[in-house]
N, C-alpha and C. Protein backbone atom coordinates (compact mmCIF):
# COMPACT_ATOMS: atom_id res chain seq x y z
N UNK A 1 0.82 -1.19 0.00
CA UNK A 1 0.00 0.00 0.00
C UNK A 1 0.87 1.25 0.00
N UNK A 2 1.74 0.99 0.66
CA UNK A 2 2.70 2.51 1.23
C UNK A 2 3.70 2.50 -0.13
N UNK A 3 4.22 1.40 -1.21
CA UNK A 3 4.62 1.75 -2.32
C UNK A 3 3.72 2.20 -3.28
N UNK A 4 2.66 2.07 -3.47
CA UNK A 4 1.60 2.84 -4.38
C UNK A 4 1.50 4.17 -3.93
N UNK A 5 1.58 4.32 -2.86
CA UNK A 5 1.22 5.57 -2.67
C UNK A 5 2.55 6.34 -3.32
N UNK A 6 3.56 6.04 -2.82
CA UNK A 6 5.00 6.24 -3.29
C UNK A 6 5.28 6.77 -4.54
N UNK A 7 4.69 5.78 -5.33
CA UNK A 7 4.64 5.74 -7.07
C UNK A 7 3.81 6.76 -7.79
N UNK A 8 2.47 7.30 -6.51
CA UNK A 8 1.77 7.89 -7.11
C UNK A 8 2.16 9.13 -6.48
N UNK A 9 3.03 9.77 -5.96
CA UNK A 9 3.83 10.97 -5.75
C UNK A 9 4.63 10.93 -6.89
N UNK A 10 5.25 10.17 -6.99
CA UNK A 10 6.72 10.07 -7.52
C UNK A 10 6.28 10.55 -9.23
N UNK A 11 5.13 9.79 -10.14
CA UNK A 11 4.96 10.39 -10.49
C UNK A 11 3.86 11.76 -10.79
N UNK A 12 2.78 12.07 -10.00
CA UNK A 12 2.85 13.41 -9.70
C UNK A 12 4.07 14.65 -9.89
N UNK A 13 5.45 14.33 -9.22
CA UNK A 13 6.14 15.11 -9.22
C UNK A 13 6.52 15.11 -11.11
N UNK A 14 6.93 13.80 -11.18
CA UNK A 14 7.36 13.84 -12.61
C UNK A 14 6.79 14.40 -14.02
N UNK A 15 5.33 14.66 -13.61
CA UNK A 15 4.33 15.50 -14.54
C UNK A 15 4.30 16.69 -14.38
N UNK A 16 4.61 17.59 -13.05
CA UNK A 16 4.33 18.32 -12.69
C UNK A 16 6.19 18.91 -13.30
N UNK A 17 6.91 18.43 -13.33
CA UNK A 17 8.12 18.60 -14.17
C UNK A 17 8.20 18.52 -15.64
N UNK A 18 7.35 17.69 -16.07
CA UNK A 18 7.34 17.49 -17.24
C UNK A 18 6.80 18.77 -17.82
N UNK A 19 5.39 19.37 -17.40
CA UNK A 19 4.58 20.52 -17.92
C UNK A 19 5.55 21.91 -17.25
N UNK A 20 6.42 21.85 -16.59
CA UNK A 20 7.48 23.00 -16.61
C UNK A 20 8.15 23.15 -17.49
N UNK A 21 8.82 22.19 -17.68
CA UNK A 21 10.12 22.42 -19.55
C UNK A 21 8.99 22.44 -20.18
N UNK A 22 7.88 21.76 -20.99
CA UNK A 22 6.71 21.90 -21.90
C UNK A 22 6.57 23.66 -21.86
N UNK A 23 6.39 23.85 -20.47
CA UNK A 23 5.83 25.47 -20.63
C UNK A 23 7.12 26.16 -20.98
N UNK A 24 8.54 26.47 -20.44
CA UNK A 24 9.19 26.75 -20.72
C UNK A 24 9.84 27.17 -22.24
N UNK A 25 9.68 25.93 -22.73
CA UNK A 25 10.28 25.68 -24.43
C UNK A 25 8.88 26.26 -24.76
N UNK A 26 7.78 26.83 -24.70
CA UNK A 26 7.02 27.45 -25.00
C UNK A 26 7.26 28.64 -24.69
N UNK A 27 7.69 29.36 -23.89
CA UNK A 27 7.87 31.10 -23.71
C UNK A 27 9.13 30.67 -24.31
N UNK A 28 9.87 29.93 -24.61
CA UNK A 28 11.68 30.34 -25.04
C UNK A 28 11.01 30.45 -26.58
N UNK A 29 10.71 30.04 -27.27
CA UNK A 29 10.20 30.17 -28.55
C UNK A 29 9.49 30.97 -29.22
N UNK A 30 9.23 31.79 -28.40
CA UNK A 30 7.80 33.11 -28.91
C UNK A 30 9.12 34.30 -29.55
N UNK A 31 8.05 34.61 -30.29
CA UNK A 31 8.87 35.58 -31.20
C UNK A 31 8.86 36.97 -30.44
N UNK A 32 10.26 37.75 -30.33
CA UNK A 32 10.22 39.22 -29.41
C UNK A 32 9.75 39.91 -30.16
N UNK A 33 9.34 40.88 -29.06
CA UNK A 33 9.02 42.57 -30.27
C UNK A 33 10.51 42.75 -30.45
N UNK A 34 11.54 42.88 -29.93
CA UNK A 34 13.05 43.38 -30.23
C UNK A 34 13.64 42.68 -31.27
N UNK A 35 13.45 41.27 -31.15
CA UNK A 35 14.13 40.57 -32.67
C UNK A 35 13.21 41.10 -33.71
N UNK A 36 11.70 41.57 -33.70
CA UNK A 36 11.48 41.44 -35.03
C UNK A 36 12.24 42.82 -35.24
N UNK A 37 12.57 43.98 -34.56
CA UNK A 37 12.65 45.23 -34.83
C UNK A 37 13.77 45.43 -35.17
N UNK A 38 14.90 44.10 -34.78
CA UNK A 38 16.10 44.45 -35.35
C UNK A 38 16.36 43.55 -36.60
N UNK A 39 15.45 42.88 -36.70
CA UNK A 39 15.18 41.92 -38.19
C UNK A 39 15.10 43.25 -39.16
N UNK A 40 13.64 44.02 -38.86
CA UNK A 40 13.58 45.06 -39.75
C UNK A 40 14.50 46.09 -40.01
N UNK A 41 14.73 46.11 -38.66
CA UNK A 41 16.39 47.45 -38.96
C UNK A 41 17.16 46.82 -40.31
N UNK A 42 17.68 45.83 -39.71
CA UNK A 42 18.63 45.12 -40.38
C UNK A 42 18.30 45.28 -42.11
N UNK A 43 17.05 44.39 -42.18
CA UNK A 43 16.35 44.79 -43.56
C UNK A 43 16.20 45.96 -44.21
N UNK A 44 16.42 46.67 -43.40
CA UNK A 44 16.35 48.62 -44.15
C UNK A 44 17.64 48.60 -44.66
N UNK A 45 18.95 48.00 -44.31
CA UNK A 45 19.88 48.15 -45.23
C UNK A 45 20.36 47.51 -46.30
N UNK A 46 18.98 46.60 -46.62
CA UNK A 46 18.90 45.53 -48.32
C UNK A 46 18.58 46.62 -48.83
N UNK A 47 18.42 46.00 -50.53
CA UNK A 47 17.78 46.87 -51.04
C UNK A 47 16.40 46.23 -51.36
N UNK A 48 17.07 45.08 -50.56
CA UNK A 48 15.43 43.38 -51.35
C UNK A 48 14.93 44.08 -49.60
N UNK A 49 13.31 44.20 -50.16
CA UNK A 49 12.31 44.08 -49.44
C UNK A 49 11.32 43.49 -49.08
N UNK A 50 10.48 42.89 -48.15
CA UNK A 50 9.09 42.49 -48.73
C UNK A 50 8.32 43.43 -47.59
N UNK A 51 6.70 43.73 -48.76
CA UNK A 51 6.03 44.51 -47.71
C UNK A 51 5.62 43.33 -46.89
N UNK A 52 5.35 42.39 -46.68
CA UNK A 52 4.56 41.63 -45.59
C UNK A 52 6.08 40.34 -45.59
N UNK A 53 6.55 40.46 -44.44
CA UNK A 53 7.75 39.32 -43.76
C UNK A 53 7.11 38.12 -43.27
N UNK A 54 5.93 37.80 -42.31
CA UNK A 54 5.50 37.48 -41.76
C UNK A 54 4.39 37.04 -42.05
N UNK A 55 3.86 35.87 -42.32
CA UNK A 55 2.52 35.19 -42.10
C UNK A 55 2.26 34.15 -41.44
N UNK A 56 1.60 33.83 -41.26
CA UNK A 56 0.44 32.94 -40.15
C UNK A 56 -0.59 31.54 -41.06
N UNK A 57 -0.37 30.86 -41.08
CA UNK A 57 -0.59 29.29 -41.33
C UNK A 57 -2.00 29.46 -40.99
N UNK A 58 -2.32 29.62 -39.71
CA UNK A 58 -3.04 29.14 -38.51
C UNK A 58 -3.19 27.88 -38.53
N UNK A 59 -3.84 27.43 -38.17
CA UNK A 59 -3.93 25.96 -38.13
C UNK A 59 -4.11 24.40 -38.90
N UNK A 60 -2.75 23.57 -39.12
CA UNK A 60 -2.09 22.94 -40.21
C UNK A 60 -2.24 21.97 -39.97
N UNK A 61 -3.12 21.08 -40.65
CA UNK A 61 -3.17 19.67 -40.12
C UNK A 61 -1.96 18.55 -40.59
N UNK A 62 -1.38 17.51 -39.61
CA UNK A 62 -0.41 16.81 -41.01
C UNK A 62 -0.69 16.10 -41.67
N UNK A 63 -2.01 15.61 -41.64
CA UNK A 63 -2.72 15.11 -42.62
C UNK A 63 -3.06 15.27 -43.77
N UNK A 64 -3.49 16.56 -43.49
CA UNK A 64 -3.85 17.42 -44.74
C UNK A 64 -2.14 17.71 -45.78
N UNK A 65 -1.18 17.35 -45.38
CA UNK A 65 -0.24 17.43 -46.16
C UNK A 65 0.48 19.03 -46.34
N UNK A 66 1.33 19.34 -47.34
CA UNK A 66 1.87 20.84 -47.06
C UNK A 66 1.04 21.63 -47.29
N UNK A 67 1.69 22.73 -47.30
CA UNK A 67 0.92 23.87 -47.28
C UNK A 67 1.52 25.18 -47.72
N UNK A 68 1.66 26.09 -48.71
CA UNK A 68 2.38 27.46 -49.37
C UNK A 68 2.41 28.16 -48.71
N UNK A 69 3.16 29.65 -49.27
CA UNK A 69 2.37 30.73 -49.23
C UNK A 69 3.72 31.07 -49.98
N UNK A 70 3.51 32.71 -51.09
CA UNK A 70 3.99 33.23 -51.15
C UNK A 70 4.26 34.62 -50.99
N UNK A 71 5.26 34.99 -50.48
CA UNK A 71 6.41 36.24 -50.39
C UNK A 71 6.46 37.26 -51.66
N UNK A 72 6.54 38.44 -51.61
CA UNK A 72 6.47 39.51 -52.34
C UNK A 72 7.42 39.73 -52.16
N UNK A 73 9.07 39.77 -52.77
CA UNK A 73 10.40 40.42 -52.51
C UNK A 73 10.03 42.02 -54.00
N UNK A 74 10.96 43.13 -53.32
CA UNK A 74 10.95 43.81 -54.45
C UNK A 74 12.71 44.45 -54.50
N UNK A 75 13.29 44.66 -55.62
CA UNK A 75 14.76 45.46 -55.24
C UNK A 75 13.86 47.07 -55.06
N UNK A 76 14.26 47.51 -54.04
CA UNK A 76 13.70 49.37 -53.66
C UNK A 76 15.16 49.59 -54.14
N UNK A 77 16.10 49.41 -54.68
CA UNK A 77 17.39 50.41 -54.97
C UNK A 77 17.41 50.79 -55.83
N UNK A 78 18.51 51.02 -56.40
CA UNK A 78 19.14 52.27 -56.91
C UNK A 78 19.61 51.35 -58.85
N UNK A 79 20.36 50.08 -57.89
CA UNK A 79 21.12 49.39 -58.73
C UNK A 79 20.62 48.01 -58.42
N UNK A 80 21.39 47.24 -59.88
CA UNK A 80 20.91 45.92 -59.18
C UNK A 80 21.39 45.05 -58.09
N UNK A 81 20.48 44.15 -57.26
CA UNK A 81 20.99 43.51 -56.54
C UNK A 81 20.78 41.82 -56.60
N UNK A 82 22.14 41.33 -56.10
CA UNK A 82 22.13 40.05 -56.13
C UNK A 82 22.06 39.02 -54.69
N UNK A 83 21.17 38.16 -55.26
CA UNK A 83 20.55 37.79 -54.13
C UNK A 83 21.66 36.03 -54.18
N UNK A 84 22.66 36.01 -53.45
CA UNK A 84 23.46 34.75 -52.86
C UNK A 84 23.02 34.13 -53.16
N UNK A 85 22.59 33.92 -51.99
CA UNK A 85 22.05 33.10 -50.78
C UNK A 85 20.08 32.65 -50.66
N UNK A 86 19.78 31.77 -50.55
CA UNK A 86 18.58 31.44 -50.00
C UNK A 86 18.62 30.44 -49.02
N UNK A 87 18.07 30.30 -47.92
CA UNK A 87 18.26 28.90 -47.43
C UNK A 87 17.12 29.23 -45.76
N UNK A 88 16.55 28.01 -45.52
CA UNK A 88 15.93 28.12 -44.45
C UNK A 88 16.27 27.64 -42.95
N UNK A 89 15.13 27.93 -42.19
CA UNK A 89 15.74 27.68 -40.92
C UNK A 89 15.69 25.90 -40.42
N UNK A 90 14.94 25.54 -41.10
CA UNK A 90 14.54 24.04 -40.70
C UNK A 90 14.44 23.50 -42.05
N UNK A 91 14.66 21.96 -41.64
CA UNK A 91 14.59 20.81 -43.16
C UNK A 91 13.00 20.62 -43.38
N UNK A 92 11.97 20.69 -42.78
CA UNK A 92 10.53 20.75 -42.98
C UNK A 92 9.88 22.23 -44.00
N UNK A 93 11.07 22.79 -44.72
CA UNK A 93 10.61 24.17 -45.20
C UNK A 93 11.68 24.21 -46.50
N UNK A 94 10.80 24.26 -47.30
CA UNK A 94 11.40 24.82 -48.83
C UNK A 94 11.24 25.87 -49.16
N UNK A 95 11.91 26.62 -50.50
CA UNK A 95 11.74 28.11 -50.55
C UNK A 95 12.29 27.76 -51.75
N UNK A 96 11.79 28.66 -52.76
CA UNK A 96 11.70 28.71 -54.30
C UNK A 96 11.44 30.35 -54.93
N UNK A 97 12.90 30.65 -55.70
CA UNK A 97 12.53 31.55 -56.56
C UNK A 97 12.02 31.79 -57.50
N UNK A 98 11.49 32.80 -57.69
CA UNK A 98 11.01 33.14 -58.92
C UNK A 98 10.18 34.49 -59.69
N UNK A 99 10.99 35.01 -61.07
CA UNK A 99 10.23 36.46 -61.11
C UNK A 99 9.52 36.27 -62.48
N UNK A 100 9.16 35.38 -63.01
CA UNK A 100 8.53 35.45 -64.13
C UNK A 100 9.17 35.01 -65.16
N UNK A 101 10.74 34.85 -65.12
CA UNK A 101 11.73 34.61 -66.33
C UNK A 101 12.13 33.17 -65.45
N UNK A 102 12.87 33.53 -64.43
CA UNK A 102 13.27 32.04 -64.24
C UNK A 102 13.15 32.04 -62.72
N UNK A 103 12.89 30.22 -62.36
CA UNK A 103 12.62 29.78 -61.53
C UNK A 103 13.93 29.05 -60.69
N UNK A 104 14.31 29.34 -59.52
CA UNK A 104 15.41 28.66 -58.72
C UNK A 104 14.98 27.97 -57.50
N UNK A 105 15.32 26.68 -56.80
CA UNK A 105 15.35 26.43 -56.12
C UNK A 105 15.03 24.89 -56.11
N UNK A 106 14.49 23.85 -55.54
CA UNK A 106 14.16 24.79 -54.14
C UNK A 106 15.64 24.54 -52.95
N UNK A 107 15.55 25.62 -52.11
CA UNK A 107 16.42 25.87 -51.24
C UNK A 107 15.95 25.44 -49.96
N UNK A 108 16.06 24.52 -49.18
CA UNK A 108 16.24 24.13 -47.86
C UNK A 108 17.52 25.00 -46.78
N UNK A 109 17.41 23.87 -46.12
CA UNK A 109 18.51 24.28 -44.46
C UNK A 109 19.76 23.57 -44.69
N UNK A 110 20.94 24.15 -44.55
CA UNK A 110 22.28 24.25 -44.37
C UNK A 110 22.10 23.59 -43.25
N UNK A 111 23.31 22.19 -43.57
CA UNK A 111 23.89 21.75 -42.77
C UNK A 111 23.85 20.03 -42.65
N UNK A 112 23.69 19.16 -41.90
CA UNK A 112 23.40 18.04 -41.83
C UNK A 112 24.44 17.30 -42.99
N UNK A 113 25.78 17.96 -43.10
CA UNK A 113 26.27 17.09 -43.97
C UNK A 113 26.10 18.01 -45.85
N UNK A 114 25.07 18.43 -45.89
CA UNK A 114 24.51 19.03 -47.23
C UNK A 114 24.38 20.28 -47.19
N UNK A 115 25.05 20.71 -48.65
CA UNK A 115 25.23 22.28 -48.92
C UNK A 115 24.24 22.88 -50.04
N UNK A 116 23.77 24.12 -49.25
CA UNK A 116 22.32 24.29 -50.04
C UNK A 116 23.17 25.23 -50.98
N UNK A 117 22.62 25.19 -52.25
CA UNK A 117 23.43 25.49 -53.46
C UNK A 117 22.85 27.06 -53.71
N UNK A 118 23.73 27.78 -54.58
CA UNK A 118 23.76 29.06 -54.45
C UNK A 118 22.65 29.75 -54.93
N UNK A 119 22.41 31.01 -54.85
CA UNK A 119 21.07 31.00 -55.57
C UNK A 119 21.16 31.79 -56.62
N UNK A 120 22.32 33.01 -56.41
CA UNK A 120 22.93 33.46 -57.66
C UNK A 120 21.80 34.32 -58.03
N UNK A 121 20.83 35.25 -57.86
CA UNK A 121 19.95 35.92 -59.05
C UNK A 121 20.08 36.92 -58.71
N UNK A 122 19.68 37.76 -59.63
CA UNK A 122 19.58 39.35 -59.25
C UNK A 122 18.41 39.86 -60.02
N UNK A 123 18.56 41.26 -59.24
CA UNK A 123 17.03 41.69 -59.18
C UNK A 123 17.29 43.36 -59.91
N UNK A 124 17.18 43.39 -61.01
CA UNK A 124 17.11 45.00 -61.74
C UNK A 124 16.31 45.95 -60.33
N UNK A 125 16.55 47.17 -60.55
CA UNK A 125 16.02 48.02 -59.78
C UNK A 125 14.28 48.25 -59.98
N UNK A 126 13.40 48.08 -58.94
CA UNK A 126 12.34 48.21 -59.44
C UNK A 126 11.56 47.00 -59.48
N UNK A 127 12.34 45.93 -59.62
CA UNK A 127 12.21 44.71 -59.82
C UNK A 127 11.10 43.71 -59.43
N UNK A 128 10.05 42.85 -59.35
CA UNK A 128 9.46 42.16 -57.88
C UNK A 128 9.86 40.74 -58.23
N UNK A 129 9.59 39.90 -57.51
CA UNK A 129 9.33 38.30 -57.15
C UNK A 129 8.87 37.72 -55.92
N UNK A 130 9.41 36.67 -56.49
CA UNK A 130 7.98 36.29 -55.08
C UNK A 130 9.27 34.77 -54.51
N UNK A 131 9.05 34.45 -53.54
CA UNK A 131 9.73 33.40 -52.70
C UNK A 131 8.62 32.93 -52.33
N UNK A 132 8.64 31.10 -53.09
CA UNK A 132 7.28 30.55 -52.67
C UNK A 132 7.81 30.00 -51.49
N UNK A 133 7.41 29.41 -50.47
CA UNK A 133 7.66 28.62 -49.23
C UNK A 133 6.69 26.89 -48.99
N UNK A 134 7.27 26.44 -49.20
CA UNK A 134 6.36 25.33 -48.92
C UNK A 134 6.86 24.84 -47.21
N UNK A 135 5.76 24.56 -46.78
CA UNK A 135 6.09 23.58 -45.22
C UNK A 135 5.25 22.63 -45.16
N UNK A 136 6.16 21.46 -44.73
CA UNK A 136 5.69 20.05 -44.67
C UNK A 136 5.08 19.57 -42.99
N UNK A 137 4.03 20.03 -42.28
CA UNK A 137 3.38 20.43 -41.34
C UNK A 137 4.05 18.09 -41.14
N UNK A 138 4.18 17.18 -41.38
CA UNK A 138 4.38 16.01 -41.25
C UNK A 138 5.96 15.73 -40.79
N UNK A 139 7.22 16.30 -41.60
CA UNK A 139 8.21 16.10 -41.56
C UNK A 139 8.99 16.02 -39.91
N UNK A 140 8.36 16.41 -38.84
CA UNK A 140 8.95 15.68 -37.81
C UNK A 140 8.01 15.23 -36.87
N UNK A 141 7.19 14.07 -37.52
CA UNK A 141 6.41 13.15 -37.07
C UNK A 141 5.51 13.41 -35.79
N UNK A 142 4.87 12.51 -35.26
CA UNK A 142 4.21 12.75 -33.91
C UNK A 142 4.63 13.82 -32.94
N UNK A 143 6.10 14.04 -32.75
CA UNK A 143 6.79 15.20 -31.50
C UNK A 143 6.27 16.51 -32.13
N UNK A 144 6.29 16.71 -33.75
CA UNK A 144 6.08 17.70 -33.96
C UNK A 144 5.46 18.51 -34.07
N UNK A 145 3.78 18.33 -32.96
CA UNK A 145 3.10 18.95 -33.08
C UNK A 145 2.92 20.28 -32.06
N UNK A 146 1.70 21.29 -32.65
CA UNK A 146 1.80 22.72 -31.72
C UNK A 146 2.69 23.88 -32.34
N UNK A 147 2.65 24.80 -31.61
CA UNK A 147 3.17 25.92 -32.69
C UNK A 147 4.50 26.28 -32.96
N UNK A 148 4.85 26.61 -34.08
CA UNK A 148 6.10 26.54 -35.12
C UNK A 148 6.57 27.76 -34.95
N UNK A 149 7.75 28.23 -35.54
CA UNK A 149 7.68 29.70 -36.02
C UNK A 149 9.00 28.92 -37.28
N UNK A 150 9.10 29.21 -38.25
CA UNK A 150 10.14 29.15 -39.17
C UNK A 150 10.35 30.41 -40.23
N UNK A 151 11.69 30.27 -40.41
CA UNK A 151 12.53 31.38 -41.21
C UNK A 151 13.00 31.13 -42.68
N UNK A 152 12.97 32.02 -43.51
CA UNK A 152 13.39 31.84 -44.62
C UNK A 152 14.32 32.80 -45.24
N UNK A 153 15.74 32.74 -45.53
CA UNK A 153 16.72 34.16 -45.41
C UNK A 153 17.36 34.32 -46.73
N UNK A 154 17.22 35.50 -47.10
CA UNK A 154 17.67 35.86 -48.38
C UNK A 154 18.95 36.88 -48.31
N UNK A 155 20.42 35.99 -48.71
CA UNK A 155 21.40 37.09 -48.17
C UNK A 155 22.18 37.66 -49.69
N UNK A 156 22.17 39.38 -49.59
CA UNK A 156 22.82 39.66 -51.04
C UNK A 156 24.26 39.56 -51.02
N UNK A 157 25.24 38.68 -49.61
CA UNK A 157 26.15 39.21 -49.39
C UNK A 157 26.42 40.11 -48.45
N UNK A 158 26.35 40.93 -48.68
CA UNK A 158 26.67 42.32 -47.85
C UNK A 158 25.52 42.78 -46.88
N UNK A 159 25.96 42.94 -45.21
CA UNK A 159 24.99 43.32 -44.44
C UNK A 159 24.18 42.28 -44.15
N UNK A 160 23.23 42.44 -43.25
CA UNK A 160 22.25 41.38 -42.78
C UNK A 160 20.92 40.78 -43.98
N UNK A 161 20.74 39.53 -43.72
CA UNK A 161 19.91 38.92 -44.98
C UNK A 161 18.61 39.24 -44.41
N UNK A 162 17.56 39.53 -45.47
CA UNK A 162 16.43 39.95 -45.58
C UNK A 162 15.70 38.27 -44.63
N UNK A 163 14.93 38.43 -43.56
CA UNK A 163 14.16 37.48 -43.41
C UNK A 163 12.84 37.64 -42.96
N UNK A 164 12.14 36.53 -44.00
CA UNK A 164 10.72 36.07 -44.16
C UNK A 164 10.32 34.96 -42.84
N UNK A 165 9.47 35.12 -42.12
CA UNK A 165 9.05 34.06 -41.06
C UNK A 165 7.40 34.01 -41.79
N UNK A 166 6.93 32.56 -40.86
CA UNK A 166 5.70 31.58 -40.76
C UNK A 166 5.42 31.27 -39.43
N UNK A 167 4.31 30.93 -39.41
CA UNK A 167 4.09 30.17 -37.94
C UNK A 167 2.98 29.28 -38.50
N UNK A 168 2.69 28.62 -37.52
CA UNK A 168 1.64 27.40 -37.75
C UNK A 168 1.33 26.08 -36.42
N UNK A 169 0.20 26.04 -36.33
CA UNK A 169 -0.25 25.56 -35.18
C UNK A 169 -0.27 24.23 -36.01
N UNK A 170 0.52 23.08 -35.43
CA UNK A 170 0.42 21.75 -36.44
C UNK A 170 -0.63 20.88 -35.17
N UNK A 171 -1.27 20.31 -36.12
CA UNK A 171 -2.08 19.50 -35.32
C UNK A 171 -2.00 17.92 -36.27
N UNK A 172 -2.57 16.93 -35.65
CA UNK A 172 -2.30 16.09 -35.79
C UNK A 172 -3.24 15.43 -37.76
């Protein structure tokens, strides 16, 4: 009797630990007002812009399979600019160029052994395109459910790379 009871503290405590890191890795993950503001700083010295950085999924089943959206990049300069670099923050997220003439990508996440290949384009002054994004709401199985935030970074080289975020509530 007196070990049941035991077991049923023991784990009590262990749930009651468990939903601390759960909550935790939940406030460590929320997006600041200060990062986005120095995201945007940063972005004021591209000349690649997008009016909207940021969209919202809302709620992604993984059943239902992926899911888009696309990005509005424009060059606001002077001259042209060349865009490196593409590559994302996670392997569950693709990103694809494209302005009407030609199509690049798709560009994943650096690292794991594999080098995400260059992206090389440039953008006349005046210019627009669009960065499609696909996310695979499935790609890290059962753990991976609840809310996301992922990145998608466009670097011309020089100065900080323009970045596009998502979020998405994955459900099962």
């Amino acid at each position: 009797m007196k070990e049941n009871a035991t077991q049923k503290i023991t784990f009590s405590i262990l749930a009651v630990l468990a939903m601390a890191v759960v909550g935790v890795l939940i406030w460590f993950y929320q997006p600041r007002p200060e990062t986005e503001n120095r995201d945007q700083a940063a972005a004021a010295s591209s000349s690649i812009v997008a009016p909207e950085s940021y969209y919202d999924f809302g709620q992604v089943s993984m059943a239902g399979g992926r899911v888009s959206y696309r990005y509005r990049i424009k060059n606001s300069g002077n001259s042209a600019a060349a865009i490196k670099k593409i590559y994302t923050s996670c392997m569950c997220t693709e990103a694809v160029f494209e302005d009407g003439k030609i199509t690049k990508g798709p560009f994943g996440m650096p690292g794991h052994g594999l080098s995400v290949p260059a992206a090389n384009v440039t953008m006349e002054p005046g210019s627009e395109a669009e960065i499609i994004v696909t996310f695979d709401p499935a790609a890290h199985g059962p753990a991976g459910v609840g809310k996301i935030i992922r990145e998608i970074y466009l670097e011309e080289g020089a100065g900080q790379p323009l970045i596009l975020r998502f979020s998405a509530n994955v459900t099962p």
